[in-house]
Protein backbone atom coordinates (compact mmCIF):
# COMPACT_ATOMS: atom_id res chain seq x y z
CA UNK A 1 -15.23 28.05 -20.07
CA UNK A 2 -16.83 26.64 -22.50
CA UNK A 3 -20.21 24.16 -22.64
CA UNK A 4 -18.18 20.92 -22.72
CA UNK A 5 -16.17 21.69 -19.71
CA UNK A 6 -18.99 23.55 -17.41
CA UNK A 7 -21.06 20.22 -18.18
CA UNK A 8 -17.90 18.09 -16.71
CA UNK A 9 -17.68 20.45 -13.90
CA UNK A 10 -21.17 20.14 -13.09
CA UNK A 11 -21.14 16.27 -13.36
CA UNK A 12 -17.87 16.37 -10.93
CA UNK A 13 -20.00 18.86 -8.91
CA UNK A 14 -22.29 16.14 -8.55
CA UNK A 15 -20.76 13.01 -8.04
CA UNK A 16 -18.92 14.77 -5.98
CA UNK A 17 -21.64 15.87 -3.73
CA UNK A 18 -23.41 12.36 -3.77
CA UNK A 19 -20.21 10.52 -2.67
CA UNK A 20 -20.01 13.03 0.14
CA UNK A 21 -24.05 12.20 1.33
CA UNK A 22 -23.39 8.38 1.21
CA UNK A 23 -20.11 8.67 2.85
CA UNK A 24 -21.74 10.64 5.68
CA UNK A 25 -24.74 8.70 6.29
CA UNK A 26 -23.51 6.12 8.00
CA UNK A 27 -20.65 7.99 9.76
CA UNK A 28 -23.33 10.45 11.45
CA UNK A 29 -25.07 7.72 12.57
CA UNK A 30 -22.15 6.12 13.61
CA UNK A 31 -21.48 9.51 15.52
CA UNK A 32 -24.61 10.34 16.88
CA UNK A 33 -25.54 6.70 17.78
CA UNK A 34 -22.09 5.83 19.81
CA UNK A 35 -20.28 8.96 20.62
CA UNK A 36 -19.54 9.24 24.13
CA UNK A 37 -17.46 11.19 27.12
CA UNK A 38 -14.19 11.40 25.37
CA UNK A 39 -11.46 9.14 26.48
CA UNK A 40 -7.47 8.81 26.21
CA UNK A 41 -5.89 11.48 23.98
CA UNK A 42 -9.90 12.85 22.79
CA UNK A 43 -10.10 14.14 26.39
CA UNK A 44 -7.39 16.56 25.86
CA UNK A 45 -8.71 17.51 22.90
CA UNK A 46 -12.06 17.95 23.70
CA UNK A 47 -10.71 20.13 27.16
CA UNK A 48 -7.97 22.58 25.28
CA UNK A 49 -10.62 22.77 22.51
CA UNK A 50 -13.51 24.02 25.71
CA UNK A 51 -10.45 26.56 26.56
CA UNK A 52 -9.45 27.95 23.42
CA UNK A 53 -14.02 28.52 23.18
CA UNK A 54 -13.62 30.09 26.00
CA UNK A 55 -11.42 32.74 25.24
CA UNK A 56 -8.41 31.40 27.28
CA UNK A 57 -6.19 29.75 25.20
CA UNK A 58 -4.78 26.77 24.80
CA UNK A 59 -4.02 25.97 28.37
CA UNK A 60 -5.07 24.51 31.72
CA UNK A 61 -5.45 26.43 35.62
CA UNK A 62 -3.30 24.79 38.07
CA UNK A 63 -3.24 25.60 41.95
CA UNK A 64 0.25 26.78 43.12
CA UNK A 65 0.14 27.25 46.96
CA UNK A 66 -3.95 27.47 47.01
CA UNK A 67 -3.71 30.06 44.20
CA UNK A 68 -5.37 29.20 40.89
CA UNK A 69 -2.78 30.46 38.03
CA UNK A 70 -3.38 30.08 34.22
CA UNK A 71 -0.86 28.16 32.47
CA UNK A 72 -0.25 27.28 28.83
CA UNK A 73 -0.48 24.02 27.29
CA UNK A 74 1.39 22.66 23.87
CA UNK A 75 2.30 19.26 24.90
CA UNK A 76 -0.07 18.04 22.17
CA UNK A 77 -0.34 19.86 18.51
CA UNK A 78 -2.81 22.64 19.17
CA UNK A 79 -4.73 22.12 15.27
CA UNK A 80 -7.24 19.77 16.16
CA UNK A 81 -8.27 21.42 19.21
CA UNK A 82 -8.56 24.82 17.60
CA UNK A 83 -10.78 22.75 15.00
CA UNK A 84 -12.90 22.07 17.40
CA UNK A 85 -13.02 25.03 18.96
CA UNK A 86 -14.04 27.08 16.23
CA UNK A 87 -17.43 24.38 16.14
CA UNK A 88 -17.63 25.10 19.85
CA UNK A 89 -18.05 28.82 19.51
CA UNK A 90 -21.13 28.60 17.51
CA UNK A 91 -22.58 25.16 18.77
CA UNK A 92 -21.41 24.79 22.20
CA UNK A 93 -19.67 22.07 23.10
CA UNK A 94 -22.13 18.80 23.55
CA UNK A 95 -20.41 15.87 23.29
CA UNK A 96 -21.95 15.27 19.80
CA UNK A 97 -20.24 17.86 18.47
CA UNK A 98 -16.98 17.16 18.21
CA UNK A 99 -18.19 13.30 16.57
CA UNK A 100 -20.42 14.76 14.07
CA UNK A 101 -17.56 17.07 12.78
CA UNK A 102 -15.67 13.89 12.39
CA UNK A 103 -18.12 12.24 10.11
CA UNK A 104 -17.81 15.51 8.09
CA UNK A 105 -14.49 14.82 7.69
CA UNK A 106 -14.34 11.63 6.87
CA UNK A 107 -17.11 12.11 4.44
CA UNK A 108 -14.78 14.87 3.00
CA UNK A 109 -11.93 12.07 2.89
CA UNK A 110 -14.04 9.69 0.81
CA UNK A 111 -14.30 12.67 -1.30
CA UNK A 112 -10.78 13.67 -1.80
CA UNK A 113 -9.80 10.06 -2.43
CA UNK A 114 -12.22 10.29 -5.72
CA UNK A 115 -11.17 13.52 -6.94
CA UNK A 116 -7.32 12.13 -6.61
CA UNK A 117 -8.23 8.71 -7.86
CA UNK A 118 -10.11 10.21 -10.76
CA UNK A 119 -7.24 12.32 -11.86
CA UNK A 120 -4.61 9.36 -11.77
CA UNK A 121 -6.81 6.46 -12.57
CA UNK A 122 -9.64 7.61 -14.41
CA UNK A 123 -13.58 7.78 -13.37
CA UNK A 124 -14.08 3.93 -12.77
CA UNK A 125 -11.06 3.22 -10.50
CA UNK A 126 -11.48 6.65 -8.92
CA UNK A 127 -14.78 5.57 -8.23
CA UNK A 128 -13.56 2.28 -6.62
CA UNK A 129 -10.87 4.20 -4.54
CA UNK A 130 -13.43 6.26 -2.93
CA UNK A 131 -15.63 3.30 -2.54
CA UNK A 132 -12.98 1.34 -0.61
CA UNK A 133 -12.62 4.26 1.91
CA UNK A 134 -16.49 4.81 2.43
CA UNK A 135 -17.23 1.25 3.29
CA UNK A 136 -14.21 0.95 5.47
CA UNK A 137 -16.09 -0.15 8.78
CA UNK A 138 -13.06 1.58 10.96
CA UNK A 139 -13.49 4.88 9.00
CA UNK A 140 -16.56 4.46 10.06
CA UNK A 141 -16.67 3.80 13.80
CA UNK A 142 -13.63 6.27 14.11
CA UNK A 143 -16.13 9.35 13.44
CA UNK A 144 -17.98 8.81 17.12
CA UNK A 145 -14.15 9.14 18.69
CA UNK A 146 -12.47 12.73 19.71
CA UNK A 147 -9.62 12.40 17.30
CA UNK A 148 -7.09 13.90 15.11
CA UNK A 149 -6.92 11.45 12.71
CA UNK A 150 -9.29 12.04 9.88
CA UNK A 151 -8.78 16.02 10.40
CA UNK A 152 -5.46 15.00 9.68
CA UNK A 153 -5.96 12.47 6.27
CA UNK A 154 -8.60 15.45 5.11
CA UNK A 155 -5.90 17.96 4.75
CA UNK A 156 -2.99 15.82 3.86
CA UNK A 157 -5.38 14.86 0.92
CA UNK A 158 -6.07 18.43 0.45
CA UNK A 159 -1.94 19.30 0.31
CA UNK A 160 -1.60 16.26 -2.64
CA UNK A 161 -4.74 17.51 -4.41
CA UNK A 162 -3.41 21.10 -4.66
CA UNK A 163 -0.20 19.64 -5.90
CA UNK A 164 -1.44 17.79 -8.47
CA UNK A 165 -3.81 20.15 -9.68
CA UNK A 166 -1.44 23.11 -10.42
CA UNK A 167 0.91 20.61 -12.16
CA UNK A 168 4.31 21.67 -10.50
CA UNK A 169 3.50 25.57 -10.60
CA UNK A 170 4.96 28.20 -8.27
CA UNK A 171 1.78 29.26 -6.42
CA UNK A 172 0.54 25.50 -5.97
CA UNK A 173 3.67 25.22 -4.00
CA UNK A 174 3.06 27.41 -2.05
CA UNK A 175 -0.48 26.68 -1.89
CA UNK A 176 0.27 23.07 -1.05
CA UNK A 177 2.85 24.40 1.65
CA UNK A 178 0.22 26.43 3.50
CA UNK A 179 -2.23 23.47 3.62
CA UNK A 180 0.90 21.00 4.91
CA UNK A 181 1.60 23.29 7.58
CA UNK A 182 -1.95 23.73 8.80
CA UNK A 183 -1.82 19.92 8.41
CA UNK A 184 1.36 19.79 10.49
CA UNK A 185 -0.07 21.56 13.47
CA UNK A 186 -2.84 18.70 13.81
CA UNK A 187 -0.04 15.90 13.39
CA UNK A 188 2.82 17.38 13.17
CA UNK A 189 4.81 14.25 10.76
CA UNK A 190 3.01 15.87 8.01
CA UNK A 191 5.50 18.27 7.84
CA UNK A 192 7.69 15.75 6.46
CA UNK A 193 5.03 15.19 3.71
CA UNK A 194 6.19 19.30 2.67
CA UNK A 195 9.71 18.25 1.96
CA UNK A 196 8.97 15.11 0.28
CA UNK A 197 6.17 16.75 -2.29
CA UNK A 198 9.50 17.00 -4.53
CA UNK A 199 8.53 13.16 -6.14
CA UNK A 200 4.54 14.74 -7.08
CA UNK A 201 6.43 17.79 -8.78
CA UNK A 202 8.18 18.02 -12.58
CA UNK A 203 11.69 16.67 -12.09
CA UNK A 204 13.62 20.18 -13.56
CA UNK A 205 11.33 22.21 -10.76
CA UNK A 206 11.63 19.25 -7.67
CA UNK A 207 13.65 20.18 -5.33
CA UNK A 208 13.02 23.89 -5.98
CA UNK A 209 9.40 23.50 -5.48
CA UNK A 210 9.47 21.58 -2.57
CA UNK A 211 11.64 23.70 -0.37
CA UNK A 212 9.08 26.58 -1.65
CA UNK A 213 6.48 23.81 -0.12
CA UNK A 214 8.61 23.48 3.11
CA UNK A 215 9.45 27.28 3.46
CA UNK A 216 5.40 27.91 3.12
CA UNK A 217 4.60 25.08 5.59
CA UNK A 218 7.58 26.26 8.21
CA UNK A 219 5.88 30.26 7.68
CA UNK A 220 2.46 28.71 8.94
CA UNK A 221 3.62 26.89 11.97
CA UNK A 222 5.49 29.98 12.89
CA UNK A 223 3.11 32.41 14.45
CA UNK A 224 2.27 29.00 16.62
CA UNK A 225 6.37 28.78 17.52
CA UNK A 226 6.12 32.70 18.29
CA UNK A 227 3.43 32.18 20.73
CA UNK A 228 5.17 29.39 22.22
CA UNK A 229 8.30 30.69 22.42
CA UNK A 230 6.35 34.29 24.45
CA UNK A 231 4.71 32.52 26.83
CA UNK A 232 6.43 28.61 27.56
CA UNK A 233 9.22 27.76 29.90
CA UNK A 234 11.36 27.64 26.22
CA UNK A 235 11.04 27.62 22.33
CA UNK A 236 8.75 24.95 21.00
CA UNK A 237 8.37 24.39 17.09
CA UNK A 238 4.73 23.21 17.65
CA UNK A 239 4.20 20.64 20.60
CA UNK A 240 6.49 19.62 23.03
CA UNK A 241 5.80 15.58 22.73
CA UNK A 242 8.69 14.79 20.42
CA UNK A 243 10.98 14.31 22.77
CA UNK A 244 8.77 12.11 24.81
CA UNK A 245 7.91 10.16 21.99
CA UNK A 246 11.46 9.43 20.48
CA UNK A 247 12.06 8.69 24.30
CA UNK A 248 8.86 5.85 24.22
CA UNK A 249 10.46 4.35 21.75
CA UNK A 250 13.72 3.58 23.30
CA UNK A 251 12.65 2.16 26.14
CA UNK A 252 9.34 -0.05 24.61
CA UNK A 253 9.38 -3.68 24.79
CA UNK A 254 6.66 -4.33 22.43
CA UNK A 255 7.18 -1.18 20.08
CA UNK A 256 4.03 0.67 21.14
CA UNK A 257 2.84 3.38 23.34
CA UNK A 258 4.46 2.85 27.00
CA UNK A 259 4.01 5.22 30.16
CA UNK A 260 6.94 7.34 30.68
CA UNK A 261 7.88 7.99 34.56
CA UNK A 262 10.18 10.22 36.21
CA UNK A 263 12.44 7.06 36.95
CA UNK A 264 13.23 6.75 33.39
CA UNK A 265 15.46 9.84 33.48
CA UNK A 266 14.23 13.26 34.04
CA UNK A 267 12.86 13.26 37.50
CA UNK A 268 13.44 17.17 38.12
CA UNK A 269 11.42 19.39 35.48
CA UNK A 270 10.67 22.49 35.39
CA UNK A 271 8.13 23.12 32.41
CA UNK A 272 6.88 20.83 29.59
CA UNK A 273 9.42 22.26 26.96
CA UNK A 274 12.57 21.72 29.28
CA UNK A 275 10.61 18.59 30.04
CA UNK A 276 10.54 17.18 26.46
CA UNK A 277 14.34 18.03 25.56
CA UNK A 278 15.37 16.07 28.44
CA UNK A 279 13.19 13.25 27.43
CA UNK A 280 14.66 13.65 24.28
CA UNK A 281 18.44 13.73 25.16
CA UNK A 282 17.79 10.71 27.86
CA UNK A 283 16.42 9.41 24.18
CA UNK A 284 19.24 10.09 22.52
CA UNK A 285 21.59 8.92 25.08
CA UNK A 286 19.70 5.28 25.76
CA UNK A 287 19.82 4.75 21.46
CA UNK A 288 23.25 5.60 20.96
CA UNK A 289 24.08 3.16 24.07
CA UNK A 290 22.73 0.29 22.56
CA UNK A 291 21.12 1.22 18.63
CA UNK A 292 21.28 -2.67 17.82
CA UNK A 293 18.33 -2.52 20.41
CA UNK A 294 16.29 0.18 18.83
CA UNK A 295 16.95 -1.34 15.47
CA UNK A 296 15.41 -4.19 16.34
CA UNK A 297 12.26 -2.66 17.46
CA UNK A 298 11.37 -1.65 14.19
CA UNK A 299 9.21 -4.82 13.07
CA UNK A 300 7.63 -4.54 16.07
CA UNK A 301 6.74 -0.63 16.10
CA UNK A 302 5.58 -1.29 12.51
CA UNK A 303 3.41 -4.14 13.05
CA UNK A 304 1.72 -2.69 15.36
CA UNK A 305 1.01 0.28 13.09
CA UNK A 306 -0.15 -1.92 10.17
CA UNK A 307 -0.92 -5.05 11.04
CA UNK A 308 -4.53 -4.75 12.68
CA UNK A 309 -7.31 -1.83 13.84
CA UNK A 310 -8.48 -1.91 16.98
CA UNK A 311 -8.27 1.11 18.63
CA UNK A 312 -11.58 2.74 17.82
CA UNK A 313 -13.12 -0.44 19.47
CA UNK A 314 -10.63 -0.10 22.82
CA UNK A 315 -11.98 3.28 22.46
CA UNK A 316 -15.48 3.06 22.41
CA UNK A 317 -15.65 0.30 24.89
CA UNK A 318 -13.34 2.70 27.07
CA UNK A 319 -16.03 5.03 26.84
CA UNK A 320 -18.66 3.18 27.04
CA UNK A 321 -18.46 -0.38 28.74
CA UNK A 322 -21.59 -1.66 28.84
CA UNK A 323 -22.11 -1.21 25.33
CA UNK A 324 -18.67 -3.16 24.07
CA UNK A 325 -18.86 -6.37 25.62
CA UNK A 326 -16.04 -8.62 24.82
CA UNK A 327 -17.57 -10.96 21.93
CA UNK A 328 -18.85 -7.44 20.64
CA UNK A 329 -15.65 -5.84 20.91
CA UNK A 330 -13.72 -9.27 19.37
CA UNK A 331 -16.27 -9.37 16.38
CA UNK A 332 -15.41 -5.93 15.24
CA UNK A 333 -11.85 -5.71 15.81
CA UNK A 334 -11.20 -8.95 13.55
CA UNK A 335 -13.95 -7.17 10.81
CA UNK A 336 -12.67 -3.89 10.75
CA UNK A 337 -8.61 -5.57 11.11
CA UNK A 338 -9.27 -7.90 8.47
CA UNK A 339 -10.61 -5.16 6.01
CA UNK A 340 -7.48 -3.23 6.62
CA UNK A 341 -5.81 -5.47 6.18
CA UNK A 342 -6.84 -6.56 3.23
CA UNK A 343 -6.41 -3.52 1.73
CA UNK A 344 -2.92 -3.11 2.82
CA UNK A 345 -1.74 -6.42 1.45
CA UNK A 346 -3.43 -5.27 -2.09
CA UNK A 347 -1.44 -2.27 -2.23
CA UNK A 348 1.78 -3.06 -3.37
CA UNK A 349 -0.53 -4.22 -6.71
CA UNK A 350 -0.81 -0.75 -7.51
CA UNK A 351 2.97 -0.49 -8.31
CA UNK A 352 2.66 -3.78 -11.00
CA UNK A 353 1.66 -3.51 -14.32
CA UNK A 354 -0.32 -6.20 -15.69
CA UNK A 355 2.08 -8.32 -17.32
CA UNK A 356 1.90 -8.25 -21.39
CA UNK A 357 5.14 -10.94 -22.86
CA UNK A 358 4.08 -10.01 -26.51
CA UNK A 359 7.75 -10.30 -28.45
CA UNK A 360 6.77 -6.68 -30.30
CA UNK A 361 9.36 -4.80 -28.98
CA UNK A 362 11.27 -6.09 -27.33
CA UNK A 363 8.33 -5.91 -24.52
CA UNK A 364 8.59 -9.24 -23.01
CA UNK A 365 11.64 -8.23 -21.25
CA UNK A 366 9.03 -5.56 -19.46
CA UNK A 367 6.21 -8.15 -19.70
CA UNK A 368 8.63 -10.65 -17.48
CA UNK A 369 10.02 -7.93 -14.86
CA UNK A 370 6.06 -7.67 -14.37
CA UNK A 371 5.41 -11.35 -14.01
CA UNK A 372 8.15 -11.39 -11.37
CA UNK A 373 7.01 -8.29 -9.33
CA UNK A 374 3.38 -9.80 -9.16
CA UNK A 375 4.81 -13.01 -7.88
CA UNK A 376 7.00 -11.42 -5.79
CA UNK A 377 3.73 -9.55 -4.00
CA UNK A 378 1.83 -12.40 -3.96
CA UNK A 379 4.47 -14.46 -2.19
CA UNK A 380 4.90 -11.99 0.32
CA UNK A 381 1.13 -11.65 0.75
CA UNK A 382 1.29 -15.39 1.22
CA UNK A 383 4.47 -14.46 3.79
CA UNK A 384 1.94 -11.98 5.73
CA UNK A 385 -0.56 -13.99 6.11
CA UNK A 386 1.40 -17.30 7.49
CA UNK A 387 3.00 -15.00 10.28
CA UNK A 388 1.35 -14.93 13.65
CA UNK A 389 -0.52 -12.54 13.67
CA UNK A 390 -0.25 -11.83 10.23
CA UNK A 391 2.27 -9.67 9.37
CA UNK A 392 0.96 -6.90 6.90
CA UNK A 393 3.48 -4.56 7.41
CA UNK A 394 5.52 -6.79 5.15
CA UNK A 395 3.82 -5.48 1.67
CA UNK A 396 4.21 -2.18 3.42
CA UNK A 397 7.74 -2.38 2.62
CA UNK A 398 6.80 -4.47 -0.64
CA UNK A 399 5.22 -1.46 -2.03
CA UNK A 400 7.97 0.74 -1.13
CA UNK A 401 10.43 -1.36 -2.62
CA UNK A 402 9.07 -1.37 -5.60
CA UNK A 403 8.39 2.26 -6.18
CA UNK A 404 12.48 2.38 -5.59
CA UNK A 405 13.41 -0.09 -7.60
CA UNK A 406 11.03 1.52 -10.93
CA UNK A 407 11.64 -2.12 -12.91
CA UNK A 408 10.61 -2.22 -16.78
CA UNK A 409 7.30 -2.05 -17.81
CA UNK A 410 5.74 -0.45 -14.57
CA UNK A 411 2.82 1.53 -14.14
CA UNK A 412 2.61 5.52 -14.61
CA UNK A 413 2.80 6.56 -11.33
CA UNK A 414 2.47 10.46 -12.06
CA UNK A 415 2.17 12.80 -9.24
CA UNK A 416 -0.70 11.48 -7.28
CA UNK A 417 0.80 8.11 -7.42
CA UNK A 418 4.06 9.84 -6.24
CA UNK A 419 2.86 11.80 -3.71
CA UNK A 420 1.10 8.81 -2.14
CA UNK A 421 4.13 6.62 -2.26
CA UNK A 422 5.62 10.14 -0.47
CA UNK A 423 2.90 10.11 2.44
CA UNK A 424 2.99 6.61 2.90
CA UNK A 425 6.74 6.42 3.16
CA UNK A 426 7.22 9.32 5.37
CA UNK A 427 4.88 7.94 7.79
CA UNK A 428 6.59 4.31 8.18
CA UNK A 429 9.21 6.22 8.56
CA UNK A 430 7.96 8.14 11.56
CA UNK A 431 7.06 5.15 13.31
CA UNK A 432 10.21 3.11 12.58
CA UNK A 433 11.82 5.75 14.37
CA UNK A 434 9.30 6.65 17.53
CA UNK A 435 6.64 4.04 18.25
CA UNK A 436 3.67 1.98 16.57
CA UNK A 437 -0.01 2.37 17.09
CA UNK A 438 -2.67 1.11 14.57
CA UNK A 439 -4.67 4.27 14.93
CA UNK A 440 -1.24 6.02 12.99
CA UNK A 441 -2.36 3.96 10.15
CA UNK A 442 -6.06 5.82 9.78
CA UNK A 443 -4.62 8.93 7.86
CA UNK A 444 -3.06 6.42 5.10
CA UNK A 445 -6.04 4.42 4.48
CA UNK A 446 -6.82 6.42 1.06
CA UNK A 447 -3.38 6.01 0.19
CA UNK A 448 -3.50 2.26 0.35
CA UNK A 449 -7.40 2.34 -1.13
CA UNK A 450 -5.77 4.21 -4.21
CA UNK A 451 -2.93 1.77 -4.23
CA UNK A 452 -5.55 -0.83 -4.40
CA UNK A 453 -7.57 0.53 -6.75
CA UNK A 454 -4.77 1.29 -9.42
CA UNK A 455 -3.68 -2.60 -9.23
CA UNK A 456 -2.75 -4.24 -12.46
CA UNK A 457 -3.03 -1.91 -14.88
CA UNK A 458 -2.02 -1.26 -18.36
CA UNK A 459 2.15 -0.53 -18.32
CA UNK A 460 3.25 3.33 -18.48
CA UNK A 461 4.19 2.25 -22.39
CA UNK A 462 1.42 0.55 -23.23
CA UNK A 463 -1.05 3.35 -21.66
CA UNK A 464 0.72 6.29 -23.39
CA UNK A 465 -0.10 4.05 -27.01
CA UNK A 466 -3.84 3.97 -26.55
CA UNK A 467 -5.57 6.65 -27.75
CA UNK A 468 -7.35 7.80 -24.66
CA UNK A 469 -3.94 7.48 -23.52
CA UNK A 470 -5.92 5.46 -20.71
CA UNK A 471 -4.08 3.53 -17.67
């Protein structure tokens, strides 16, 4: 290596490191200061996580006829709990640290969204990306909760950052793979993010690269299926709530999470996997019936996955009442909603070039397709924001539009840009199809921050003239 590139290395090193401190400052605070019994999903977490410590699995003891029998548990994905195991066998397992683990990780995220932004963007932009995570008051709060969903953004940051760094070659694909299926047992839609890595990989290579991705994600959920399939009432890929899901939403009314009962459909069960395929054929069944139904539940599944953040407040004040009254709780949820949402309705920026109608060229035919994409966001920012409540989800969409329509004189995209577009795609597509929470929404926040960040820039043409070949 020589002196001019162990001198970047070390500067990377460094910024690198004091992005990391600020980021965690105020999430270990955040953790240590509000972190409480763990409620909702974070109890199961936290409990299989105490199990899997304790040298009994993932799994629960039930009493059949007075006796106590052990039985095993994968109705959730077993990653994050195994996470948090592995912290419980040399910490114990106090209540702070499972929060404080969090803020680790969502340091790590702020990290990861520099070292992507940098590569795509350059420095300065990189250096806003990771800014626009770190200050993000919900990434904050959300470290002093027991969930997946920074765990999950760390690696699925980690998965694009390995693809991008060995630039469409054989063993990042199968690097990238590995880290997708680790990534897929703590939220299992990541897997999706596997298959679609073909759009951050050279064209020629795509689709042959990306089912190596896939094959090397499917080998590292298997020894999990294995284990499953030896000691469940059936064969389980990873968790056995995809069924259940699908079947939540069919039968929602407002497109978010809704308590299944045995009166829906499967009132005789004999084990959680024979459980989940009847949820999902009753699913199956109930959509096919009437799909103009479930069509129609699509705005409303993803508006509540993009259109506000609120549940680390419900949360909190869950675990802690006396601590959250209501003008507390109502002050952060429209701060920490209308920072999210701000970001989200910036986004689809990051797919317009700032528009340039210089004659040279032949360019103002690129210059005006520009001019009409950035009026075309605003407008529909304008749209959002008119809609009660607003209606962010909209430049969701926007952005995705315009990454499929690739008009004239757009920005270079490359394979981080790609790769977001991938991620954020695949996950609106997840929750078109099974139900809308805003908490799905945390694990894309550095995907819309980059967005963000790379708004308005130079067109892919004009960038590749300059001579830093800058964007």
């Amino acid at each position: 290596m020589t002196r001019p590139a162990r001198d970047e290395a070390r500067a990377c090193v460094g910024v690198g490191t004091l992005l990391f401190l600020l980021a965690l400052a105020p999430r270990l605070a955040a953790a240590l200061l509000l972190a409480r019994e763990p409620v909702w999903d974070g109890h199961y977490y936290h409990f299989g996580a105490t199990r899997i410590a304790a040298g009994l699995g993932y799994s629960e003891d039930v009493f059949l006829q007075g006796v106590r029998v052990w039985k095993p548990w994968c109705h959730y994905p077993v990653g994050y709990s195994a996470t948090l195991a592995a912290a419980y066998r040399v910490l114990g397992s106090g209540l702070w640290v499972a929060p404080t683990l969090n803020a680790v990780f969502g340091a790590l995220v702020v990290v990861l969204t520099w070292a992507l932004g940098r590569r795509w963007l350059g420095e300065r932009r990189g250096r806003l990306a990771a800014a626009l995570v770190a200050l993000h008051p919900g990434h904050i709060l959300y470290s002093a909760l027991v969930m997946n969903e920074l765990l999950s953004s760390a690696l699925a940051l980690m998965a694009l950052l390995v693809v991008v760094v060995t630039r469409g070659r054989w063993r990042g694909a199968l690097g990238a793979g590995v880290v997708f299926g680790v990534a897929a047992l703590v939220r299992p839609p990541l897997l999706l993010g596997a298959a679609l890595s073909r759009w951050s990989q050279p064209r020629a290579r795509g689709w042959l690269l990306a089912g190596l991705t896939s094959a090397a994600a499917v080998v590292t959920v298997l020894p999990w299926t294995a284990r499953n399939c030896a000691t469940m009432d059936g064969c389980a890929f990873i968790s056995t709530n995809g069924g259940w899901n699908l079947m939540i939403g069919a039968v929602t009314q407002t497109g978010r999470f809704t308590t299944l009962r045995s009166t829906d459909g499967c009132p005789v069960v004999t084990g959680q996997v024979q459980q989940d395929r009847c949820w999902a054929e009753e699913a199956r069944r109930r959509i096919l019936a009437d799909p103009g139904r479930w069509v129609s539940l699509i705005p409303k599944k993803l508006s509540n996955t993009f259109d506000h953040e609120s549940f680390a407040v419900g949360y909190l004040r869950e675990a802690a009442p006396g601590l959250w009254p209501e003008p507390r709780v109502a002050w952060w949820r429209e701060l920490i909603s209308g920072y999210q949402r701000l970001l989200t309705l910036l986004a689809p920026l990051g797919l317009v070039a700032w528009p340039s109608l210089r004659r040279q060229g032949g360019r103002w035919r690129a210059g005006a397709a520009q001019l009409g994409a950035l009026a075309a966001v605003a407008g529909l920012a304008a749209l959002a924001l008119r809609a009660e409540p607003p209606a962010a989800y909209l430049a969701v969409l926007g952005a995705l539009l315009l990454a499929l329509l690739r008009l004239p004189g757009r920005p270079w995209l490359g394979p981080t840009g790609r790769g977001a577009l991938a991620l954020l795609g695949s996950t609106t597509l997840t929750h078109a199809v099974f139900f809308g929470d805003d908490r799905y929404h945390v694990v894309l926040t550095p995907v819309l921050a980059l967005l963000t960040a790379a708004a308005l820039r130079r067109s892919a043409a004009r960038a590749a003239a300059r001579p830093d070949g800058g964007a």
